[in-house]
N, C-alpha and C. Protein backbone atom coordinates (compact mmCIF):
# COMPACT_ATOMS: atom_id res chain seq x y z
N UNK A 1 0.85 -1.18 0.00
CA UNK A 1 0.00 0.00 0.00
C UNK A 1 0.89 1.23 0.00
N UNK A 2 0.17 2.25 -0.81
CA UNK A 2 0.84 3.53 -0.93
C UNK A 2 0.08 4.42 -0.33
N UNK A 3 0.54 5.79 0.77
CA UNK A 3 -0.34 6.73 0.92
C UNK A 3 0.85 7.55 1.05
N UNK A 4 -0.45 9.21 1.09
CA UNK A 4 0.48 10.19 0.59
C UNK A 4 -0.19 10.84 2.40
N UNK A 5 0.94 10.89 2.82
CA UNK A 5 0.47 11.79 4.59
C UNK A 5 1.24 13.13 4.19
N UNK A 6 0.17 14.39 4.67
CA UNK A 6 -0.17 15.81 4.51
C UNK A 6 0.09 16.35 6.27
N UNK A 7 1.07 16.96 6.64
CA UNK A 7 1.23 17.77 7.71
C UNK A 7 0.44 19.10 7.40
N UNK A 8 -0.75 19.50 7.76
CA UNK A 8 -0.60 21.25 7.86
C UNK A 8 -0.55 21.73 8.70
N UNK A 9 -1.50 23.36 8.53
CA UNK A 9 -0.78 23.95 9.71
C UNK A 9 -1.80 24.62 10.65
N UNK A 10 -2.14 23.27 11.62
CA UNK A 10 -3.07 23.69 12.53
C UNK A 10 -2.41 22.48 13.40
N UNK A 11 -3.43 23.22 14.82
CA UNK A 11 -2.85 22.52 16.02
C UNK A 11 -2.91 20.85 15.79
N UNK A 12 -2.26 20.20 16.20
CA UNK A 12 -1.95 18.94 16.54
C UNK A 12 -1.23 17.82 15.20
N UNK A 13 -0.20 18.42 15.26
CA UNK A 13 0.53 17.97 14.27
C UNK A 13 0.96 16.36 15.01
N UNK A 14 1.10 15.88 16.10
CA UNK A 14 1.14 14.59 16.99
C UNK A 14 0.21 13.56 15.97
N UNK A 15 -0.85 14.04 15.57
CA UNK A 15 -1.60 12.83 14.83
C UNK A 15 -0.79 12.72 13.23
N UNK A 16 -0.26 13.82 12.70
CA UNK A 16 0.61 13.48 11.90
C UNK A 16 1.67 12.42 12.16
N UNK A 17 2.29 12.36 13.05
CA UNK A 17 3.69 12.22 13.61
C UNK A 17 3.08 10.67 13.72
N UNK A 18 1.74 10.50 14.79
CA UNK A 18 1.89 9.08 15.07
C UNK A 18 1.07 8.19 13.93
N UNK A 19 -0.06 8.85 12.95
CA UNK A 19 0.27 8.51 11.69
C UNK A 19 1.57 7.91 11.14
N UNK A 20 2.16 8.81 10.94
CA UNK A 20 3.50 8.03 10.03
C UNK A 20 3.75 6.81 10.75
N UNK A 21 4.29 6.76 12.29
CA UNK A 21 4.78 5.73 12.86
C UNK A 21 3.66 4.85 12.43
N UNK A 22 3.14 4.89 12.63
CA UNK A 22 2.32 3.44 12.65
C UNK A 22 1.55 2.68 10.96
N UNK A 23 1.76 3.76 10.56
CA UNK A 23 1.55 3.08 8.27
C UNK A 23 2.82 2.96 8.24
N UNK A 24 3.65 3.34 9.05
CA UNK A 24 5.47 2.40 8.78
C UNK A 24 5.67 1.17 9.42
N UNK A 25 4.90 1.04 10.65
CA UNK A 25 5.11 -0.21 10.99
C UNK A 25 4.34 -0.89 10.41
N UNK A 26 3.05 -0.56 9.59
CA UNK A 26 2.53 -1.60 8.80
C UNK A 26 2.76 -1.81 7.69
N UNK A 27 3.96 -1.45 7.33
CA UNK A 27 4.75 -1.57 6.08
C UNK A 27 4.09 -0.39 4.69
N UNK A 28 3.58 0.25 5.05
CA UNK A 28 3.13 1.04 4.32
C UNK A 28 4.16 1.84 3.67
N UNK A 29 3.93 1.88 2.30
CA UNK A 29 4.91 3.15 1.62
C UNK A 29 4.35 4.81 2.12
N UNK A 30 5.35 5.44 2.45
CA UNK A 30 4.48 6.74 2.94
C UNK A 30 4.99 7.28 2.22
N UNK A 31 4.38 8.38 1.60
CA UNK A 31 4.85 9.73 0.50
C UNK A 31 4.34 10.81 1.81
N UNK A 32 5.37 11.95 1.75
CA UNK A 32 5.09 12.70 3.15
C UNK A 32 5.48 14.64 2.36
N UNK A 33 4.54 15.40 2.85
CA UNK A 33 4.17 16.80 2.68
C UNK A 33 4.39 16.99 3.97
N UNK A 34 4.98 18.57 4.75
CA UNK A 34 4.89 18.92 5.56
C UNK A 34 4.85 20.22 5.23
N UNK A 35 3.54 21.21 5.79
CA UNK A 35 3.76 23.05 5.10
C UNK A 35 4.57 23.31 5.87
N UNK A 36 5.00 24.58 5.31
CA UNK A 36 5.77 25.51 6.00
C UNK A 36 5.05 25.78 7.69
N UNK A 37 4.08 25.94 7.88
CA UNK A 37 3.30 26.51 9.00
C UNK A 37 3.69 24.94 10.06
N UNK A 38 2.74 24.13 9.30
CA UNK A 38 2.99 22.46 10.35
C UNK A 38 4.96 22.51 10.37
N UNK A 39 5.60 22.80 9.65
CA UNK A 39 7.17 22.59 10.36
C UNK A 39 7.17 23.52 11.58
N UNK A 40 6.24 24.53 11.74
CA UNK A 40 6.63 25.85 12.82
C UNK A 40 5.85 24.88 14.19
N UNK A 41 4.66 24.54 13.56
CA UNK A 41 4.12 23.85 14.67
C UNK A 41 4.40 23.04 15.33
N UNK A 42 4.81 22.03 14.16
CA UNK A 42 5.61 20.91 14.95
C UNK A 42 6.36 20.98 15.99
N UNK A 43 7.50 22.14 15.92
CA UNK A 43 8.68 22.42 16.34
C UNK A 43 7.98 23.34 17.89
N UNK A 44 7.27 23.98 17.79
CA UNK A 44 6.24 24.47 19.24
C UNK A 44 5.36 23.32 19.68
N UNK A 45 4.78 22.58 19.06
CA UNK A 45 4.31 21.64 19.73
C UNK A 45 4.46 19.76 20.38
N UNK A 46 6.08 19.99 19.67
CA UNK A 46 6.58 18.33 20.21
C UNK A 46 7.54 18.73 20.07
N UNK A 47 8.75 17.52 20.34
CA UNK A 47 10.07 17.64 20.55
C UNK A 47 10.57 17.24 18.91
N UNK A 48 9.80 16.91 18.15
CA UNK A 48 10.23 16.50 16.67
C UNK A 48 10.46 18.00 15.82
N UNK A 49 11.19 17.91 14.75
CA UNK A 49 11.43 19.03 13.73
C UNK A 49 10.94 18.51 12.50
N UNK A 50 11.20 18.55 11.28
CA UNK A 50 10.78 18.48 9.80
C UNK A 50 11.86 17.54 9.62
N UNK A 51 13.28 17.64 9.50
CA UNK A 51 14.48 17.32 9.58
C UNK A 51 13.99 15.81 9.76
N UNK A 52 13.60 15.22 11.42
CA UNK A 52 13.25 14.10 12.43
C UNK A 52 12.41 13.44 11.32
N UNK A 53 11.03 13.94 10.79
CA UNK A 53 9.98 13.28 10.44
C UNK A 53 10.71 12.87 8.86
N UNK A 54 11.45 13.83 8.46
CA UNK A 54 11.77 13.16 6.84
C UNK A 54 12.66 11.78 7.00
N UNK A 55 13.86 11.85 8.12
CA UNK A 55 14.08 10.58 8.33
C UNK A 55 13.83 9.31 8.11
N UNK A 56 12.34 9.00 8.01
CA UNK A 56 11.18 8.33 9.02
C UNK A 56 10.54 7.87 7.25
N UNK A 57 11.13 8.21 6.06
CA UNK A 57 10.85 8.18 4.90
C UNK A 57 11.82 8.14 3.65
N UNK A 58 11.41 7.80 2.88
CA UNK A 58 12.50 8.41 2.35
C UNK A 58 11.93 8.91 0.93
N UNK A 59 10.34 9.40 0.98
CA UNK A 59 10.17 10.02 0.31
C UNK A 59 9.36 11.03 0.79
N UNK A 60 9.29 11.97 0.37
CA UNK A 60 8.93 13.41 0.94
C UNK A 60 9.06 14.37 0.01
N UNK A 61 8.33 15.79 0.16
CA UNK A 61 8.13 16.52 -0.76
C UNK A 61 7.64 18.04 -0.19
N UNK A 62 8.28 19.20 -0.84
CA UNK A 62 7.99 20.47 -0.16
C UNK A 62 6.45 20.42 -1.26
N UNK A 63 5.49 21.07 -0.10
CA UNK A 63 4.64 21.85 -0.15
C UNK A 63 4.18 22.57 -1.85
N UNK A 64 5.40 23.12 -2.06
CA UNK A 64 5.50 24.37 -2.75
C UNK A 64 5.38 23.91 -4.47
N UNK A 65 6.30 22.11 -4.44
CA UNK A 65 6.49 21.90 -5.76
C UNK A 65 5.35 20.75 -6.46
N UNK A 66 4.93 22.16 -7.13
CA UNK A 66 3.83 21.43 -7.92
C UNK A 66 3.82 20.65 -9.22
N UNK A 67 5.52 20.29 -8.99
CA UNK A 67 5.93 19.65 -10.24
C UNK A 67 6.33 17.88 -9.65
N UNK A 68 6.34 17.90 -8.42
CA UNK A 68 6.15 16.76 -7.98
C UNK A 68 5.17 15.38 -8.24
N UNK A 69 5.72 14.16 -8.07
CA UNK A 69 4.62 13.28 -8.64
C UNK A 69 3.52 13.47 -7.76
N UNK A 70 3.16 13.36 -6.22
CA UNK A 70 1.55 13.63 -6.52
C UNK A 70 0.74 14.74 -6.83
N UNK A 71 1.25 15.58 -7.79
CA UNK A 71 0.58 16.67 -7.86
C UNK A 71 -0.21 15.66 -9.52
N UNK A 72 0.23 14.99 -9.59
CA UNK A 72 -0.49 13.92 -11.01
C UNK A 72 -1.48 13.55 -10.39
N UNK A 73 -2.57 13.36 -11.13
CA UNK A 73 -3.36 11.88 -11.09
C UNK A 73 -2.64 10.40 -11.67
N UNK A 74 -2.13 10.62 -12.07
CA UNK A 74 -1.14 9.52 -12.73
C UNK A 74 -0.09 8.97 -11.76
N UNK A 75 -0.17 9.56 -10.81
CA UNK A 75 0.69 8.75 -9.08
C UNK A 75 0.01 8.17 -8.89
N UNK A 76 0.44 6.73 -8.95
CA UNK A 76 -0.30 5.50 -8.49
C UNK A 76 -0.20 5.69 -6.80
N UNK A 77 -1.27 5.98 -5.88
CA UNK A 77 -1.34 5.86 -4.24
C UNK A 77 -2.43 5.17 -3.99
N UNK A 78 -2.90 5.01 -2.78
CA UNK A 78 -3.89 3.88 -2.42
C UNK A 78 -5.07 5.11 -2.42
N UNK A 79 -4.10 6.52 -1.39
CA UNK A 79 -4.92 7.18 -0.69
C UNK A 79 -4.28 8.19 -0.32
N UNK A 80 -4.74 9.57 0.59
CA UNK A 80 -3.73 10.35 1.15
C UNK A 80 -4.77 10.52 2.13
N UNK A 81 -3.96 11.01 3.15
CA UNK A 81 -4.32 11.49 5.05
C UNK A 81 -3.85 13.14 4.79
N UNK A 82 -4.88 14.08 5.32
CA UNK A 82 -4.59 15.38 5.52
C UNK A 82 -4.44 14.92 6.98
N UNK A 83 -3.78 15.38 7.80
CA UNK A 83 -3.53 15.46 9.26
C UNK A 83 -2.52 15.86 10.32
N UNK A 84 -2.49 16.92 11.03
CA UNK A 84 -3.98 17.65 10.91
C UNK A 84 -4.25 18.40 9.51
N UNK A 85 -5.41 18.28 9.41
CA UNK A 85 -6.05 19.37 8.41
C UNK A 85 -6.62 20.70 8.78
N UNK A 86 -6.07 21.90 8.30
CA UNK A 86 -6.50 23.40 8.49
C UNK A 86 -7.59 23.48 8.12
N UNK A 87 -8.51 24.51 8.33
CA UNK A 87 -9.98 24.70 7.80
C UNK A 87 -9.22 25.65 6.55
N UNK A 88 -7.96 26.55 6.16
CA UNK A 88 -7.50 26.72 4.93
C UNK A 88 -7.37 25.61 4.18
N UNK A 89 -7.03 24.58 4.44
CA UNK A 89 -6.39 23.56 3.66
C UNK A 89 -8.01 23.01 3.35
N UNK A 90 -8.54 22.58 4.24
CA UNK A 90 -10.05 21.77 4.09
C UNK A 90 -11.01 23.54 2.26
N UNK A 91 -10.61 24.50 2.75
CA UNK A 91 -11.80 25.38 2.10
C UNK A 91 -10.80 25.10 0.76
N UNK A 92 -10.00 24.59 0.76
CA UNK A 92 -9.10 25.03 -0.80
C UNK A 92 -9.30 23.43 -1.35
N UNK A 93 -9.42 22.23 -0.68
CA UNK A 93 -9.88 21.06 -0.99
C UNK A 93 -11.38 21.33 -1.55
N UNK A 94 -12.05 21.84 -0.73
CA UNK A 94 -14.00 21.86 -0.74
C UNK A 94 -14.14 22.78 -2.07
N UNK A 95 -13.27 23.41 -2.14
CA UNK A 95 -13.30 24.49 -3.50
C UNK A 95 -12.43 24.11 -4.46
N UNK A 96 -11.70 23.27 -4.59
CA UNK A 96 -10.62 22.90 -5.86
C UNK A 96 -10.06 23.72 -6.01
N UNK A 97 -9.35 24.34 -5.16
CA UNK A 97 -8.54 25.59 -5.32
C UNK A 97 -6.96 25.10 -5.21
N UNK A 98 -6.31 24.05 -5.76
CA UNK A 98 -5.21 23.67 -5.82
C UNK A 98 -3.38 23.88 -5.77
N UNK A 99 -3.32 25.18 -5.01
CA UNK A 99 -2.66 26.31 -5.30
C UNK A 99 -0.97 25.67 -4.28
N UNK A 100 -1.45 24.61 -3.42
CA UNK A 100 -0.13 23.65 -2.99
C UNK A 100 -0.01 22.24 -3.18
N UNK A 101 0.92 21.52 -2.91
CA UNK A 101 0.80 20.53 -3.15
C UNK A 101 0.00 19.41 -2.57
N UNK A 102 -0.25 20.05 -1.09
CA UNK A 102 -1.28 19.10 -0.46
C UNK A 102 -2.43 19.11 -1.04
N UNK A 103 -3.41 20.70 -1.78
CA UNK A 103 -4.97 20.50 -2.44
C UNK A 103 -4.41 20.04 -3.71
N UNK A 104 -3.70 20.18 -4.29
CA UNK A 104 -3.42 19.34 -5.47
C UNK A 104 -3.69 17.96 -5.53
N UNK A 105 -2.41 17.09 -4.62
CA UNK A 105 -3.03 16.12 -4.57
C UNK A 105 -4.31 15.58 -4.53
N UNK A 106 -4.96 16.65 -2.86
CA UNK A 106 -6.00 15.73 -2.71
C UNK A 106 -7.10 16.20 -4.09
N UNK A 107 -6.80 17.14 -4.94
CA UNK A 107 -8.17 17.03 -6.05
C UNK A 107 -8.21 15.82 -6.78
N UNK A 108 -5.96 15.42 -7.14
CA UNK A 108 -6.12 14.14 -7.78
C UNK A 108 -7.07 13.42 -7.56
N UNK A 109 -7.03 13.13 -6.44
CA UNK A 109 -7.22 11.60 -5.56
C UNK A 109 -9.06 11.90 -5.73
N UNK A 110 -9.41 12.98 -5.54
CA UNK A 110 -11.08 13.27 -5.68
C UNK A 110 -10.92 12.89 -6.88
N UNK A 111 -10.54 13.15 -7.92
CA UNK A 111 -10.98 12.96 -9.51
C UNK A 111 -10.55 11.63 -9.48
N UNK A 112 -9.55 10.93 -9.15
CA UNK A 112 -9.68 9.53 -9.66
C UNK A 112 -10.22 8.32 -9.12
N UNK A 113 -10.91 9.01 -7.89
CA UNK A 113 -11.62 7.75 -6.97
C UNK A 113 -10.79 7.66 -5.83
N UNK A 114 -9.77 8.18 -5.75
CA UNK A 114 -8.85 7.46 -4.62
C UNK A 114 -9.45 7.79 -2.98
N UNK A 115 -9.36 7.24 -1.85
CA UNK A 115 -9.68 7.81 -0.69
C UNK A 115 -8.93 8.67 -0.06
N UNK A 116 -9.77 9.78 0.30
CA UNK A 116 -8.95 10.92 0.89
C UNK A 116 -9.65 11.43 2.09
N UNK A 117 -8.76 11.50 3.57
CA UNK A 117 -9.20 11.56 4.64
C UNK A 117 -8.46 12.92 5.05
N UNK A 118 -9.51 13.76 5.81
CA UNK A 118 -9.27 14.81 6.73
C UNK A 118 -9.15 14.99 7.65
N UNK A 119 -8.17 15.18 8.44
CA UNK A 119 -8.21 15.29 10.13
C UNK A 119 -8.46 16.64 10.60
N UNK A 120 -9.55 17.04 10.80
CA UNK A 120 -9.82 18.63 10.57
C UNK A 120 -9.77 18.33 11.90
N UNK A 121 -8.85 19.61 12.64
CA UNK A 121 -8.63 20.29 14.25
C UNK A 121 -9.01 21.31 14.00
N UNK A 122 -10.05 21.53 14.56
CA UNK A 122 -10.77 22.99 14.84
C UNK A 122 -11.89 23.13 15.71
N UNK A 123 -11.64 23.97 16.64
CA UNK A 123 -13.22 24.13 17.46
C UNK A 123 -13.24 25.68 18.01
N UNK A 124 -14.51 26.10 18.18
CA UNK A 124 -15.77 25.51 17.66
C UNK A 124 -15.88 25.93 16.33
N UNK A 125 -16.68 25.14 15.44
CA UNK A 125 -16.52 25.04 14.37
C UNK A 125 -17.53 26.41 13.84
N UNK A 126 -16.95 27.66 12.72
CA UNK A 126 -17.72 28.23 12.22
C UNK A 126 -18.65 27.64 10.93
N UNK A 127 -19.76 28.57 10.43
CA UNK A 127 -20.30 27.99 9.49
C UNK A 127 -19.91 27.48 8.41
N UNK A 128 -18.79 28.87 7.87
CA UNK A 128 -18.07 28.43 6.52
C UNK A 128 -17.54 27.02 6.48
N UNK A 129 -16.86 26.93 7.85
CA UNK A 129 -16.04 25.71 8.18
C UNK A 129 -16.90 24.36 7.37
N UNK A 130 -18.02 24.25 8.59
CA UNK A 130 -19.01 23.55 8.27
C UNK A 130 -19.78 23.24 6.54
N UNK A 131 -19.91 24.31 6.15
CA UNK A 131 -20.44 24.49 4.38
C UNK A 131 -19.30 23.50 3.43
N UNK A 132 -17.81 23.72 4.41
CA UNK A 132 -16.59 23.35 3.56
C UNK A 132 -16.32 21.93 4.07
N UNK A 133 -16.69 21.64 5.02
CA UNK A 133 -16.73 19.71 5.14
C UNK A 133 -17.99 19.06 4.29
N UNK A 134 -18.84 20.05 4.15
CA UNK A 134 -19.74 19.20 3.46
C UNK A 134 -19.61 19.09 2.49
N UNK A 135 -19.57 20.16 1.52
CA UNK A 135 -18.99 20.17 0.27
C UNK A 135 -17.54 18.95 0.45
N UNK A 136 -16.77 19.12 1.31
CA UNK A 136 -15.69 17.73 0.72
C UNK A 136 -15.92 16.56 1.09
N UNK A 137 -17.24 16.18 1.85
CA UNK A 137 -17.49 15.06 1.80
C UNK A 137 -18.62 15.03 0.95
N UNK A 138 -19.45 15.68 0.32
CA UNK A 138 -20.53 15.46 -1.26
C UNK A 138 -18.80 14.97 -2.65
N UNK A 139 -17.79 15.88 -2.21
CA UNK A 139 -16.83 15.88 -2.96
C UNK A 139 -16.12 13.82 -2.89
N UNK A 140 -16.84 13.48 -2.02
CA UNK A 140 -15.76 12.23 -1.83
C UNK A 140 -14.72 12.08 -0.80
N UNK A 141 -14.43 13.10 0.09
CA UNK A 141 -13.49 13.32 1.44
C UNK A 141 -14.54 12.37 2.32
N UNK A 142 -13.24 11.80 3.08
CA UNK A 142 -13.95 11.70 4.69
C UNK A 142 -13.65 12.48 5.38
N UNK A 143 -14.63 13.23 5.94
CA UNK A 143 -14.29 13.89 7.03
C UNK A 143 -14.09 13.96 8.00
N UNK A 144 -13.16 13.65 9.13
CA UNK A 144 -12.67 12.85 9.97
C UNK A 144 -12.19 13.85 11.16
N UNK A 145 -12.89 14.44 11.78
CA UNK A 145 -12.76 15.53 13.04
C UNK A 145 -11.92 15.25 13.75
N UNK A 146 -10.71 15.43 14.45
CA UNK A 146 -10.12 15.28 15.84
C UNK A 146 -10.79 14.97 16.86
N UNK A 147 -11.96 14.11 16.72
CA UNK A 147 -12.92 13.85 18.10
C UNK A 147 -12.91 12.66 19.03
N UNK A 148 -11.79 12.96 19.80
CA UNK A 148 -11.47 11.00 20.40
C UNK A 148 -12.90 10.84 20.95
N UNK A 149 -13.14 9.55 21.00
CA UNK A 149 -13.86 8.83 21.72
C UNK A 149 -13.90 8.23 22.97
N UNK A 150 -14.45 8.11 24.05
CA UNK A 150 -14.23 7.85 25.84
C UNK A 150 -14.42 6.38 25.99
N UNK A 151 -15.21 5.94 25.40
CA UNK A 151 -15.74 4.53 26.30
C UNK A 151 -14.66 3.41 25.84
N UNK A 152 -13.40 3.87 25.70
CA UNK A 152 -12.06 2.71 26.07
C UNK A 152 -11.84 3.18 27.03
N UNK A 153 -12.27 4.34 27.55
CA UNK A 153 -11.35 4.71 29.11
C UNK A 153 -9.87 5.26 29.17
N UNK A 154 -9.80 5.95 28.22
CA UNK A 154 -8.26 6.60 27.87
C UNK A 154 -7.72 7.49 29.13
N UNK A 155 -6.66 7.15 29.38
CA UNK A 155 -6.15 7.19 30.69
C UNK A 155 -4.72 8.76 30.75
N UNK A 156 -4.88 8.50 29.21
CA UNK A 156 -3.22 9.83 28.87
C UNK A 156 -3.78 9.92 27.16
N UNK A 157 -2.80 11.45 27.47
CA UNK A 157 -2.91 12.17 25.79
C UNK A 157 -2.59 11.24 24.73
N UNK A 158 -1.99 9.93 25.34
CA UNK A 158 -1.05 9.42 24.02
C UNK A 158 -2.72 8.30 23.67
N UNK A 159 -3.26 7.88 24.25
CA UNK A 159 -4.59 7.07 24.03
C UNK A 159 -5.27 7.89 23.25
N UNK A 160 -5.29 9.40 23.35
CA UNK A 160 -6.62 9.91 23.39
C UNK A 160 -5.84 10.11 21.33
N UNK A 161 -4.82 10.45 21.11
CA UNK A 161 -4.33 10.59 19.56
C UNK A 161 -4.48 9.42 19.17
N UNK A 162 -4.11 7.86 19.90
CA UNK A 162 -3.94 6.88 19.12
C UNK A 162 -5.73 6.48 18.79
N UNK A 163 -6.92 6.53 19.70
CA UNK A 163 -8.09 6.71 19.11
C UNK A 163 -8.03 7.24 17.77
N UNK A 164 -7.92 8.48 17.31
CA UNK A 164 -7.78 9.02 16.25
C UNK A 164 -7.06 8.30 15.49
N UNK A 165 -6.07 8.22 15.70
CA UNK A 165 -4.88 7.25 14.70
C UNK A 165 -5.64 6.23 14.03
N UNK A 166 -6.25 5.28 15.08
CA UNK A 166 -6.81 4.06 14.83
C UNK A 166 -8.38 4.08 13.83
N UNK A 167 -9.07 5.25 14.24
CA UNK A 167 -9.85 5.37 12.85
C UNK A 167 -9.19 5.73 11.78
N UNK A 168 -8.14 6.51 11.75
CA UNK A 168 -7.72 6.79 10.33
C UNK A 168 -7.47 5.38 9.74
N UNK A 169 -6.99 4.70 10.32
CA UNK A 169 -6.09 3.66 10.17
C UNK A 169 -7.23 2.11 9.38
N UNK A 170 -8.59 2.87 9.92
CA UNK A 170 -9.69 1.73 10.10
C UNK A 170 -9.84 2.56 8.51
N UNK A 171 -10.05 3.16 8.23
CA UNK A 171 -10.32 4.19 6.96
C UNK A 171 -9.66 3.30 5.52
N UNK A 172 -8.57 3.01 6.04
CA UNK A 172 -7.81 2.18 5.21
C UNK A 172 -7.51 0.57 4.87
N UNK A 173 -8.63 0.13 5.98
CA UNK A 173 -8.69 -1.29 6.79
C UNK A 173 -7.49 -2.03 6.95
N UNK A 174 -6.56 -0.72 7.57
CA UNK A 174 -5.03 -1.24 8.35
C UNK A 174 -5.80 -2.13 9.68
N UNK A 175 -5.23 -2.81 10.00
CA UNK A 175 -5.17 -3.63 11.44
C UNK A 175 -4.22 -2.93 12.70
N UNK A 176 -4.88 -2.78 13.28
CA UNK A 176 -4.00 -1.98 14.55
C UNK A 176 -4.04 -2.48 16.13
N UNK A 177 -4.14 -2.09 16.92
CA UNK A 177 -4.48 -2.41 18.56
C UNK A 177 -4.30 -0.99 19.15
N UNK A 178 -4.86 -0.06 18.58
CA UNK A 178 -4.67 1.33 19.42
C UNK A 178 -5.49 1.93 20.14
N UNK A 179 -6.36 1.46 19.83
CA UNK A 179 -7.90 1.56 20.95
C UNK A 179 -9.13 0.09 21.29
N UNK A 180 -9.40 -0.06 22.54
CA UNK A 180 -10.42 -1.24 22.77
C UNK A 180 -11.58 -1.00 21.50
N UNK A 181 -11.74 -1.56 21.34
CA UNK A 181 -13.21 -1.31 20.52
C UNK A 181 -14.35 -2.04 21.23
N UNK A 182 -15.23 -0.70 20.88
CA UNK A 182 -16.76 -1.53 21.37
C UNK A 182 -17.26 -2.38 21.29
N UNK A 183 -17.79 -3.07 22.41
CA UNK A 183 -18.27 -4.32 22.48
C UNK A 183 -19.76 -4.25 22.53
């Protein structure tokens, strides 16, 4: 399996981070975007840099170059993960406004069928916001909120991301153990 993982630049770049780890331990090919803004964040909000996460790959791609392969439809991927996803990044997806490499891709992936998931961090949510998930899920997005779930009983921050993780992960029908599931 191929996916293309999208850092932007809103709070909780951690679900990026433990994304990657874990479509690497499932052998997943990762193709990896990080914006300019998610490298600032990153770097204020964990002990990782841009530098750390390219490591972790060995394919990767600035933002900026729209001459890159997934800016094709013709990049063979399974799928791509926005995560986190900006409500900029989500209104330029919902509008085909393709102007980096992350809405680029994801229009590919809308035009050719491929699955494309959003980890939109934002609260409380304004209307526009709202008008612009719907539109990208009429568009074919999942829209996939930062909203952990309680009834595993998550005990620390690192449960409450790997919830999240683990639906993305279900999105793709990866196999994981990152949250109990309901019984």
């Amino acid at each position: 399996m191929k996916i293309l993982l999208t850092l932007g630049g809103a709070s909780g770049c951690i679900y990026g981070i433990r994304l990657l780890d874990e479509l690497i331990k499932s052998d997943v090919e990762v193709h990896l975007v990080v914006s300019k803004n998610a490298q600032k964040i990153l770097e204020h909000e964990t002990d990782y840099t841009y530098d750390d996460l390219k490591k972790k790959t060995p394919f990767w791609y600035d933002n900026a170059d729209l001459f890159s392969p997934p800016a094709s439809g013709t990049f063979q991927i399974d799928g791509m993960i926005a995560a986190p996803c900006s409500m900029k990044t989500l209104s330029a997806i919902a509008n085909g406004y393709g102007d980096t490499l992350t809405t680029r891709a994801a229009s590919c992936c809308l035009k050719e069928g491929r699955k494309l998931v959003l980890v939109i961090r934002e609260t409380p949510l304004d209307l526009p916001g709202i008008k612009n998930m719907l539109s990208a899920r009429e568009s074919g997005a999942i829209v996939l909120p930062a909203m952990p779930g309680f009834y595993h009983k998550p005990s620390t921050l690192e449960e409450l991301v790997d919830f999240i993780v683990g639906k993305v992960l279900d999105q793709f029908d990866i196999r994981h153990s990152l949250f109990k599931r309901w019984k």
